[in-house]
PDB file of N, CA and C in Angstrom:
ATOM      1  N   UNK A   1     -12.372 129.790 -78.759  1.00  0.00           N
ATOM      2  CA  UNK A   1     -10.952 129.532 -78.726  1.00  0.00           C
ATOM      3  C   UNK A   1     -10.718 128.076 -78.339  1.00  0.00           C
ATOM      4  N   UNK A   2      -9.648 127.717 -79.131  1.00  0.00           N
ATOM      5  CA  UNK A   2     -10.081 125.789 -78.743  1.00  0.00           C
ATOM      6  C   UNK A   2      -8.889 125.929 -77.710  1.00  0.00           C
ATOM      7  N   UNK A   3      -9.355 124.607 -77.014  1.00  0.00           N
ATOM      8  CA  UNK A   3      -8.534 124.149 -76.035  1.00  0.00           C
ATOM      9  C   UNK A   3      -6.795 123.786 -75.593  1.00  0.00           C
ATOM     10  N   UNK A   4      -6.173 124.712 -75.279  1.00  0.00           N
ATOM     11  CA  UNK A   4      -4.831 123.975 -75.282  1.00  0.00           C
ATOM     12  C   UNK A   4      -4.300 123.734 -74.206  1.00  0.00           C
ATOM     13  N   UNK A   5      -3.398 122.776 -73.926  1.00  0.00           N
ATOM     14  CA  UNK A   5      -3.001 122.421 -72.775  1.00  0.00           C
ATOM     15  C   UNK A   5      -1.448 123.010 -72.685  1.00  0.00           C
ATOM     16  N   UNK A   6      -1.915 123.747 -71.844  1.00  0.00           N
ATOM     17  CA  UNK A   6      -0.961 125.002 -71.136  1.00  0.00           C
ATOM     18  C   UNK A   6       0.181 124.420 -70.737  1.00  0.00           C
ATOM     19  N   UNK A   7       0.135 123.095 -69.861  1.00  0.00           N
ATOM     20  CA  UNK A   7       0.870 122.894 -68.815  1.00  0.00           C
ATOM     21  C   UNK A   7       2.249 122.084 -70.030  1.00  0.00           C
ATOM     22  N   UNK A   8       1.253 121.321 -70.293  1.00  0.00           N
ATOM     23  CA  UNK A   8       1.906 120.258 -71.242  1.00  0.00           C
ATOM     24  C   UNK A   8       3.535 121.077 -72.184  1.00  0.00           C
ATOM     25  N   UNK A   9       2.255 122.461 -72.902  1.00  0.00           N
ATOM     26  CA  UNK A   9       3.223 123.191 -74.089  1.00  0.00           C
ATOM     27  C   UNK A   9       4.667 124.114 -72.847  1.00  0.00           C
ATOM     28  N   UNK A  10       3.802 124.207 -71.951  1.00  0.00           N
ATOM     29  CA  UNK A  10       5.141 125.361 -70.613  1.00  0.00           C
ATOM     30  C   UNK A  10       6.563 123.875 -70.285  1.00  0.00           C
ATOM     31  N   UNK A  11       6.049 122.625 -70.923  1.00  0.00           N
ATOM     32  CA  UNK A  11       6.674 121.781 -70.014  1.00  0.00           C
ATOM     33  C   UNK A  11       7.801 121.019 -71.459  1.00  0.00           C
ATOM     34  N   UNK A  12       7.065 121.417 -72.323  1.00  0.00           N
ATOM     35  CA  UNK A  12       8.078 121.573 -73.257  1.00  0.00           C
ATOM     36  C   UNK A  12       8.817 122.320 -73.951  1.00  0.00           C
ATOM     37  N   UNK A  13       8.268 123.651 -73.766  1.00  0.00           N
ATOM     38  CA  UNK A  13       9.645 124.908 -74.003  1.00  0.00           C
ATOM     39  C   UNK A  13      10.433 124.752 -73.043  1.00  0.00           C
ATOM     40  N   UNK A  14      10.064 124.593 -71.652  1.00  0.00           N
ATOM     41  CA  UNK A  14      11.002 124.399 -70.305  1.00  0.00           C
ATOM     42  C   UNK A  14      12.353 123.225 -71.105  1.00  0.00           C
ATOM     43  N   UNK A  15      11.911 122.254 -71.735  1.00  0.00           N
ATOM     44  CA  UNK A  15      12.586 120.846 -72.077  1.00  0.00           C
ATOM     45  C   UNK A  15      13.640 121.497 -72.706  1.00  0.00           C
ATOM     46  N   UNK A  16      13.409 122.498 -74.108  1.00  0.00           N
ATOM     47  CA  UNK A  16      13.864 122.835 -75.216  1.00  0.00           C
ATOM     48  C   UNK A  16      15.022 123.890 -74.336  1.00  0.00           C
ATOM     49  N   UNK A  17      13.964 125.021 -73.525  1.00  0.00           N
ATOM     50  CA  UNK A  17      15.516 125.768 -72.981  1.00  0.00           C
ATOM     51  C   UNK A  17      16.448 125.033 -72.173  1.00  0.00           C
ATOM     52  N   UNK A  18      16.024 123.839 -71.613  1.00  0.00           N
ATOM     53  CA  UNK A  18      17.005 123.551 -71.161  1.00  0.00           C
ATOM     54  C   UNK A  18      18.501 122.662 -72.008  1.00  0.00           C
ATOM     55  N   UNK A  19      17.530 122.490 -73.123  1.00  0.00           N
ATOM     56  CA  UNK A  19      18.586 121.430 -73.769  1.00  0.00           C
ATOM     57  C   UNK A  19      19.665 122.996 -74.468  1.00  0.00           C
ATOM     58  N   UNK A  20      19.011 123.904 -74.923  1.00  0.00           N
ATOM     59  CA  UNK A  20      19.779 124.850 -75.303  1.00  0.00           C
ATOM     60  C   UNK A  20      20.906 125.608 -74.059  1.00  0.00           C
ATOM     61  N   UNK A  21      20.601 125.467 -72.981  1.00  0.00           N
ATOM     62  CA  UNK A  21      21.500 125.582 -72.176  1.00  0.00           C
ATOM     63  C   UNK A  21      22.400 125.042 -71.877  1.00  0.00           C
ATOM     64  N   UNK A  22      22.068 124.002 -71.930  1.00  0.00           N
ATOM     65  CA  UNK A  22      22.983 122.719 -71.781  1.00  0.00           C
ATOM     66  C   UNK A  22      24.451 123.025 -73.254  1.00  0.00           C
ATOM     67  N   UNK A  23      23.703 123.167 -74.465  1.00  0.00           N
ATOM     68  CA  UNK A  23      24.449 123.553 -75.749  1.00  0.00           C
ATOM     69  C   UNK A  23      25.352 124.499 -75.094  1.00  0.00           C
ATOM     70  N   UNK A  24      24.881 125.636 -74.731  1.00  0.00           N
ATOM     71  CA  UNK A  24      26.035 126.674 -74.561  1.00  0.00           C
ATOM     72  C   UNK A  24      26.925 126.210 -73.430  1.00  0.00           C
ATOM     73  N   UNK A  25      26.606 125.795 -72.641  1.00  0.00           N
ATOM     74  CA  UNK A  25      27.458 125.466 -71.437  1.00  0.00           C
ATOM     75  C   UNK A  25      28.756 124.562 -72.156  1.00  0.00           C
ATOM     76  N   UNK A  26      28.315 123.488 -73.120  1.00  0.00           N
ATOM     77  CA  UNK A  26      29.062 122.101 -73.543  1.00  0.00           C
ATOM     78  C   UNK A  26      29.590 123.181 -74.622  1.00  0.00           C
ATOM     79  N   UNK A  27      29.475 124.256 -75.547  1.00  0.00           N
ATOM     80  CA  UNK A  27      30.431 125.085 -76.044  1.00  0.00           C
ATOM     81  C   UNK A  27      31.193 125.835 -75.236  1.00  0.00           C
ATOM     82  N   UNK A  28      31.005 125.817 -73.971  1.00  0.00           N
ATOM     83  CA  UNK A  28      31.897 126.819 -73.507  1.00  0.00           C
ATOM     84  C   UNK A  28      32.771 125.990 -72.830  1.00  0.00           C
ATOM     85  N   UNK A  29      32.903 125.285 -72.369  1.00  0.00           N
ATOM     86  CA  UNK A  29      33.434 124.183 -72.299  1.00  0.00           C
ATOM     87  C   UNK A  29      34.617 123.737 -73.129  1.00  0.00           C
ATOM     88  N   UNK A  30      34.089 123.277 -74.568  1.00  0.00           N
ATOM     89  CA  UNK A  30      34.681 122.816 -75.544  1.00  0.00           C
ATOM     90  C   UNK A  30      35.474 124.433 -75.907  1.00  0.00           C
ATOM     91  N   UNK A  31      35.533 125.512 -75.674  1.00  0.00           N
ATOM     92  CA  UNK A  31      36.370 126.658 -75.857  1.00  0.00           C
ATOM     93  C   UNK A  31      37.198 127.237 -74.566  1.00  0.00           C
ATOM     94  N   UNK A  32      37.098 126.838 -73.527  1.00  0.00           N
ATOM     95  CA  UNK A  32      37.236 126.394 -72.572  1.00  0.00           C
ATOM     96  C   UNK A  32      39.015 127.303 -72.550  1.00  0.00           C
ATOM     97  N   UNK A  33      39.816 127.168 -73.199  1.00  0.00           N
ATOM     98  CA  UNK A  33      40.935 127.169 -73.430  1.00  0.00           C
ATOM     99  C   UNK A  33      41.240 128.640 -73.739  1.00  0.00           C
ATOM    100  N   UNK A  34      40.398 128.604 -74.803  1.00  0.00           N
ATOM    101  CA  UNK A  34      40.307 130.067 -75.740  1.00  0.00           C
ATOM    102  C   UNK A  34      39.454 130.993 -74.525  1.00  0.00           C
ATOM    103  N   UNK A  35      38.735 131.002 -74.166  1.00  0.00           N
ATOM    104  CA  UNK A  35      37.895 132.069 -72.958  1.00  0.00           C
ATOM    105  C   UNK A  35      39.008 132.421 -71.816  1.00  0.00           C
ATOM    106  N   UNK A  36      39.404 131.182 -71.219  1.00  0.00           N
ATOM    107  CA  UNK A  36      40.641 131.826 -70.141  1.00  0.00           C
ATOM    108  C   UNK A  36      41.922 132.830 -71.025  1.00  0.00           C
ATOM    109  N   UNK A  37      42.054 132.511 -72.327  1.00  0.00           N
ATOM    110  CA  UNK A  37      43.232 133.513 -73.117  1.00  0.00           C
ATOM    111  C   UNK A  37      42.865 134.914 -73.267  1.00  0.00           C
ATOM    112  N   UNK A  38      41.537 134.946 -72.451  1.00  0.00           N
ATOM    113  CA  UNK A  38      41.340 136.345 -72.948  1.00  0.00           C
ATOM    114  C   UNK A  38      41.397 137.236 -71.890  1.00  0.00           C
ATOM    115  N   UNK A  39      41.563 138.749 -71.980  1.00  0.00           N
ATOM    116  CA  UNK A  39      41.863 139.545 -70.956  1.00  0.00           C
ATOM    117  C   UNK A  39      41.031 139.692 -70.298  1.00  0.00           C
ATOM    118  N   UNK A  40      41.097 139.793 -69.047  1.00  0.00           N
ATOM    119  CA  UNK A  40      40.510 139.661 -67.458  1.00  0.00           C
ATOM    120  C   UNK A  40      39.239 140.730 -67.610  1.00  0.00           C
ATOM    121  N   UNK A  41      39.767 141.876 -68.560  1.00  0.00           N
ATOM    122  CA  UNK A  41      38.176 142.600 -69.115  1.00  0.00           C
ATOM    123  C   UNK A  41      37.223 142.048 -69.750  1.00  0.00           C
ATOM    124  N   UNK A  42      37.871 141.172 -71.256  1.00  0.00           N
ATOM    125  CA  UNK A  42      37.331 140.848 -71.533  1.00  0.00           C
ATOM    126  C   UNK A  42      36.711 139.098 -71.656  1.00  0.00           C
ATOM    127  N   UNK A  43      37.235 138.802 -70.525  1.00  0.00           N
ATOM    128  CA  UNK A  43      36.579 137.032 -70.444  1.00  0.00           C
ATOM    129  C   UNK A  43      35.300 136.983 -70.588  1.00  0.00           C
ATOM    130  N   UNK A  44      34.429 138.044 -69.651  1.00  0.00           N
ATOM    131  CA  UNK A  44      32.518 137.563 -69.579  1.00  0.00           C
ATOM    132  C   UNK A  44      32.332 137.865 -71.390  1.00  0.00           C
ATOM    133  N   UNK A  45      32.290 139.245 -72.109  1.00  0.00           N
ATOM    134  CA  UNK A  45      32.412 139.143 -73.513  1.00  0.00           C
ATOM    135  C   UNK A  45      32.779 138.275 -74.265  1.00  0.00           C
ATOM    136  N   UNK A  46      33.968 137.752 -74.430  1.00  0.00           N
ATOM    137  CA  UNK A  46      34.433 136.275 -74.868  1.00  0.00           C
ATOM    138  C   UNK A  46      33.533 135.148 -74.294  1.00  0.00           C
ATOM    139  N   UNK A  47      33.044 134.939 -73.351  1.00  0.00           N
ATOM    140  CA  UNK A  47      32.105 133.942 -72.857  1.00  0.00           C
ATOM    141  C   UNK A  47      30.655 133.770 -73.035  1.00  0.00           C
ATOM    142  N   UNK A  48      30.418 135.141 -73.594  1.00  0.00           N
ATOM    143  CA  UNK A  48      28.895 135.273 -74.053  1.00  0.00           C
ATOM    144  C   UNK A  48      28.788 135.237 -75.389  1.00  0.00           C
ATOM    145  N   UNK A  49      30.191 135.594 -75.935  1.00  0.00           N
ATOM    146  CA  UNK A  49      29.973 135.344 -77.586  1.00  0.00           C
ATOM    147  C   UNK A  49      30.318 133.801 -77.653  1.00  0.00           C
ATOM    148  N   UNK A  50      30.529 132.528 -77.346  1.00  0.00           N
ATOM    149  CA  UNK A  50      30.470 131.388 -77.170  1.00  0.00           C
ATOM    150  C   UNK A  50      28.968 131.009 -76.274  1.00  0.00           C
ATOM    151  N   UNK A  51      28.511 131.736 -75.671  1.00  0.00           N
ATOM    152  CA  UNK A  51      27.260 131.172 -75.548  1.00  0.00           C
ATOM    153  C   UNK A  51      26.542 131.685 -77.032  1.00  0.00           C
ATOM    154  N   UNK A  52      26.530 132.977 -77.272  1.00  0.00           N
ATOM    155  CA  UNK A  52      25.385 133.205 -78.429  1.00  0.00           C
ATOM    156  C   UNK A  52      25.906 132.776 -79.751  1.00  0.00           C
ATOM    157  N   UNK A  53      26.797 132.200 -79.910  1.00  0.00           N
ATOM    158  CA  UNK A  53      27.079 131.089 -81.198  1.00  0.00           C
ATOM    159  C   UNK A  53      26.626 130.166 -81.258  1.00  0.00           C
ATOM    160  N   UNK A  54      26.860 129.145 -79.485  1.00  0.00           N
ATOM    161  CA  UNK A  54      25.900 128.198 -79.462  1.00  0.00           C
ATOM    162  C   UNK A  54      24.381 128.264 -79.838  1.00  0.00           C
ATOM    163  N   UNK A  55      24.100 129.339 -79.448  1.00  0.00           N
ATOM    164  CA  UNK A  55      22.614 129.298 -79.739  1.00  0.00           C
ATOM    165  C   UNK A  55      22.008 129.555 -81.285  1.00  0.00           C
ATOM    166  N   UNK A  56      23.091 130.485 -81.813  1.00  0.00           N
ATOM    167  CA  UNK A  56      22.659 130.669 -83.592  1.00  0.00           C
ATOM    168  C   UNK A  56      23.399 128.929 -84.249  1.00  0.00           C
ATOM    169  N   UNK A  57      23.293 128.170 -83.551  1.00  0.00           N
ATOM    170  CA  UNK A  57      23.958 126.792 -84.341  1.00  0.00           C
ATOM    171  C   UNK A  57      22.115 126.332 -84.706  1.00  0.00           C
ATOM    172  N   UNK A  58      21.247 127.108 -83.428  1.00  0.00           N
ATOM    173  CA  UNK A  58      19.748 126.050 -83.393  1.00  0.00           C
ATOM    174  C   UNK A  58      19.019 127.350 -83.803  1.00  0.00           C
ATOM    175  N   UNK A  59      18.031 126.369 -85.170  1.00  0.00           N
ATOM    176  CA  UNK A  59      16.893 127.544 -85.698  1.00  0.00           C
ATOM    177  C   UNK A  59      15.585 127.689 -84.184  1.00  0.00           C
ATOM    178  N   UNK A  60      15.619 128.697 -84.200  1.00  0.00           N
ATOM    179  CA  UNK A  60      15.061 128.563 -83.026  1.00  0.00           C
ATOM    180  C   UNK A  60      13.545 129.543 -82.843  1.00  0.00           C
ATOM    181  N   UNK A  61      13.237 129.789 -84.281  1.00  0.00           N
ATOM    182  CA  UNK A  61      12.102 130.326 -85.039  1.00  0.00           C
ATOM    183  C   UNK A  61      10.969 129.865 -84.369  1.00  0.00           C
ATOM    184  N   UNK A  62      10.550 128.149 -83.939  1.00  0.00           N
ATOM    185  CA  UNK A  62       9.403 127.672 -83.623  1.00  0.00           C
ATOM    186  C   UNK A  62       9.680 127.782 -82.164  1.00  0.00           C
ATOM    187  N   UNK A  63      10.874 127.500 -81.518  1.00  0.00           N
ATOM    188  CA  UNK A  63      10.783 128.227 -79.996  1.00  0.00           C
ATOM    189  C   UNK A  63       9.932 129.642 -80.201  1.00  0.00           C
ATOM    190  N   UNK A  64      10.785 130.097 -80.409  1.00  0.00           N
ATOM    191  CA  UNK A  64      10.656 131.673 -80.402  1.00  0.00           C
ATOM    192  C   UNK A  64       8.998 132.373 -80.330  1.00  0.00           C
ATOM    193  N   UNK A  65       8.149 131.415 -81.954  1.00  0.00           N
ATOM    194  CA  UNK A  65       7.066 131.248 -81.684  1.00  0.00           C
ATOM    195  C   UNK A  65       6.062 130.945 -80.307  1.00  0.00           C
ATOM    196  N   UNK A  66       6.206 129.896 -79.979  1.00  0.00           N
ATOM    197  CA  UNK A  66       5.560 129.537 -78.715  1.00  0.00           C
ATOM    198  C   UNK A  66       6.235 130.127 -77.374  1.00  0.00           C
ATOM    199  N   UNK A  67       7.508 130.437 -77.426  1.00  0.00           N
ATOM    200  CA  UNK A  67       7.326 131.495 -76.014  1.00  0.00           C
ATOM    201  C   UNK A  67       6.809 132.391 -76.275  1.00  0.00           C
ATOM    202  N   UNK A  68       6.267 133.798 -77.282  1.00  0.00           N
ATOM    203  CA  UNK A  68       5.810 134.641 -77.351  1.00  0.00           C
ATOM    204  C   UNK A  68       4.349 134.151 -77.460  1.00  0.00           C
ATOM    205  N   UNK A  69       3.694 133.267 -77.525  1.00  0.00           N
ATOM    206  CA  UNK A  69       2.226 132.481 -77.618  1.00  0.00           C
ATOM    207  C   UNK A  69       1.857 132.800 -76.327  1.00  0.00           C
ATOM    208  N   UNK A  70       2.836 131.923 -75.568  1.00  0.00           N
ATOM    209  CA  UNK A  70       3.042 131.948 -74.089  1.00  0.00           C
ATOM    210  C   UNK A  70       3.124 133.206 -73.245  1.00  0.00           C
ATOM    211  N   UNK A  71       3.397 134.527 -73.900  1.00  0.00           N
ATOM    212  CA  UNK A  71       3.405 135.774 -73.366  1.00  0.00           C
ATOM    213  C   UNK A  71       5.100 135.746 -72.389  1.00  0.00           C
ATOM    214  N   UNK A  72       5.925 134.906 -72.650  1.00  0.00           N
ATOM    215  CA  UNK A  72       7.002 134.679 -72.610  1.00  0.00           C
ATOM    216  C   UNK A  72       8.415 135.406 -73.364  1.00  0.00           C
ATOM    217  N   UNK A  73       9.214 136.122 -73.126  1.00  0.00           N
ATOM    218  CA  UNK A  73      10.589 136.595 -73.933  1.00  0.00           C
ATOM    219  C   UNK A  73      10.640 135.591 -75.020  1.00  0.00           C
ATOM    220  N   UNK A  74      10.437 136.036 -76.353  1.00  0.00           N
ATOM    221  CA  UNK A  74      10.880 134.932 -77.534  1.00  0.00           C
ATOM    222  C   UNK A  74      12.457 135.101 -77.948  1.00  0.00           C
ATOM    223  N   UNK A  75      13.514 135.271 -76.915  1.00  0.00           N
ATOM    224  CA  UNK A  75      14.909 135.638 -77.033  1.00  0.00           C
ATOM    225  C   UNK A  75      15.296 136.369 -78.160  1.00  0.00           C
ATOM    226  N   UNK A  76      14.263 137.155 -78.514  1.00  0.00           N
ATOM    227  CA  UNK A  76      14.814 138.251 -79.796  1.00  0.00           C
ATOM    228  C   UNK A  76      16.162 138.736 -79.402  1.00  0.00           C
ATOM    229  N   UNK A  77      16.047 139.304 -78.354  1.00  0.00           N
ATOM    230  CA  UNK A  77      17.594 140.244 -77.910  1.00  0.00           C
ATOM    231  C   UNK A  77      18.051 140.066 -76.930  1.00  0.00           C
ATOM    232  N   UNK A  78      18.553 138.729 -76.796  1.00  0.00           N
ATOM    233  CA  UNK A  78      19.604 138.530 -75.611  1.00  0.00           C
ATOM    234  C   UNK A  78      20.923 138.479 -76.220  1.00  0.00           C
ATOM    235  N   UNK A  79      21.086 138.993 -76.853  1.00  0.00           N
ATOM    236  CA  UNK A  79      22.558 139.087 -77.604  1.00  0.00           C
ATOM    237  C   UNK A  79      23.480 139.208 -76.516  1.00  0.00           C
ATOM    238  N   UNK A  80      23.620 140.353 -75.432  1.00  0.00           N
ATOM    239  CA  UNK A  80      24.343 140.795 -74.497  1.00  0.00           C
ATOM    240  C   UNK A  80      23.908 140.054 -72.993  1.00  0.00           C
ATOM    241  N   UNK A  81      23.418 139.212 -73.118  1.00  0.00           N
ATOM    242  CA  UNK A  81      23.454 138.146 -72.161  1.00  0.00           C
ATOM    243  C   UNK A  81      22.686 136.954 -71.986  1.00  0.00           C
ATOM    244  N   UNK A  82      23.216 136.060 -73.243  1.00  0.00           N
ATOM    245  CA  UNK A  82      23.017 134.619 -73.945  1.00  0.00           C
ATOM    246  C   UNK A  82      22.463 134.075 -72.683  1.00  0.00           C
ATOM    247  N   UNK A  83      23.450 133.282 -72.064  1.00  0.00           N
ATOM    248  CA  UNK A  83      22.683 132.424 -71.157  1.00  0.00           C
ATOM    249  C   UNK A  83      21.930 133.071 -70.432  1.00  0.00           C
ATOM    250  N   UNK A  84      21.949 133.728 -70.024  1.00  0.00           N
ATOM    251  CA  UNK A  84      20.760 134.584 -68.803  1.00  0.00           C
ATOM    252  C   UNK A  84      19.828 135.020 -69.490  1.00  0.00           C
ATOM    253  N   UNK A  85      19.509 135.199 -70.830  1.00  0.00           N
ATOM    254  CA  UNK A  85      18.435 135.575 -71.729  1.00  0.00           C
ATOM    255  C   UNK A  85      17.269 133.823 -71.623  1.00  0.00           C
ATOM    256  N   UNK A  86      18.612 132.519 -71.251  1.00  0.00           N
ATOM    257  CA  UNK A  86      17.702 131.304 -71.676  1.00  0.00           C
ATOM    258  C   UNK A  86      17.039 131.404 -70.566  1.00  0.00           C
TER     259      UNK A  86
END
């Protein structure tokens, strides 16, 4: 099995989720307006479907790949809780 450097590849998915976090946060943000219009039931719903839009904006196929390499969640199904899935 050839050699890979573990630390290096953990230190750049770390990079990648964070920039994708960052995405949903700066969409929720930018909707910001529209999330408070919604009913007091449903704000966290309205707020997670603006996070998981942000995230279907990025192909996220070669993430997905290397966290499951990694023995890591490849965010198949965080549908029902976007950011806390990153």
């Amino acid at each position: 099995m050839p050699y890979r450097d573990t630390s290096s590849e953990l230190s750049s998915v770390l990079a990648e989720l964070k920039e994708l976090r960052e995405a949903c946060l700066t969409m929720e943000k930018e909707f910001g307006a529209s999330i408070a219009e919604a009913s007091p039931e449903s704000h966290r719903s309205v707020q997670n479907l603006v996070h998981y839009l942000a995230l279907r904006q990025h192909d996220l196929r070669d993430l997905q790949s290397r966290l499951s390499a990694l023995g890591l969640s490849s965010l198949g199904r965080n549908e029902s809780s976007s950011l806390a899935g990153l």
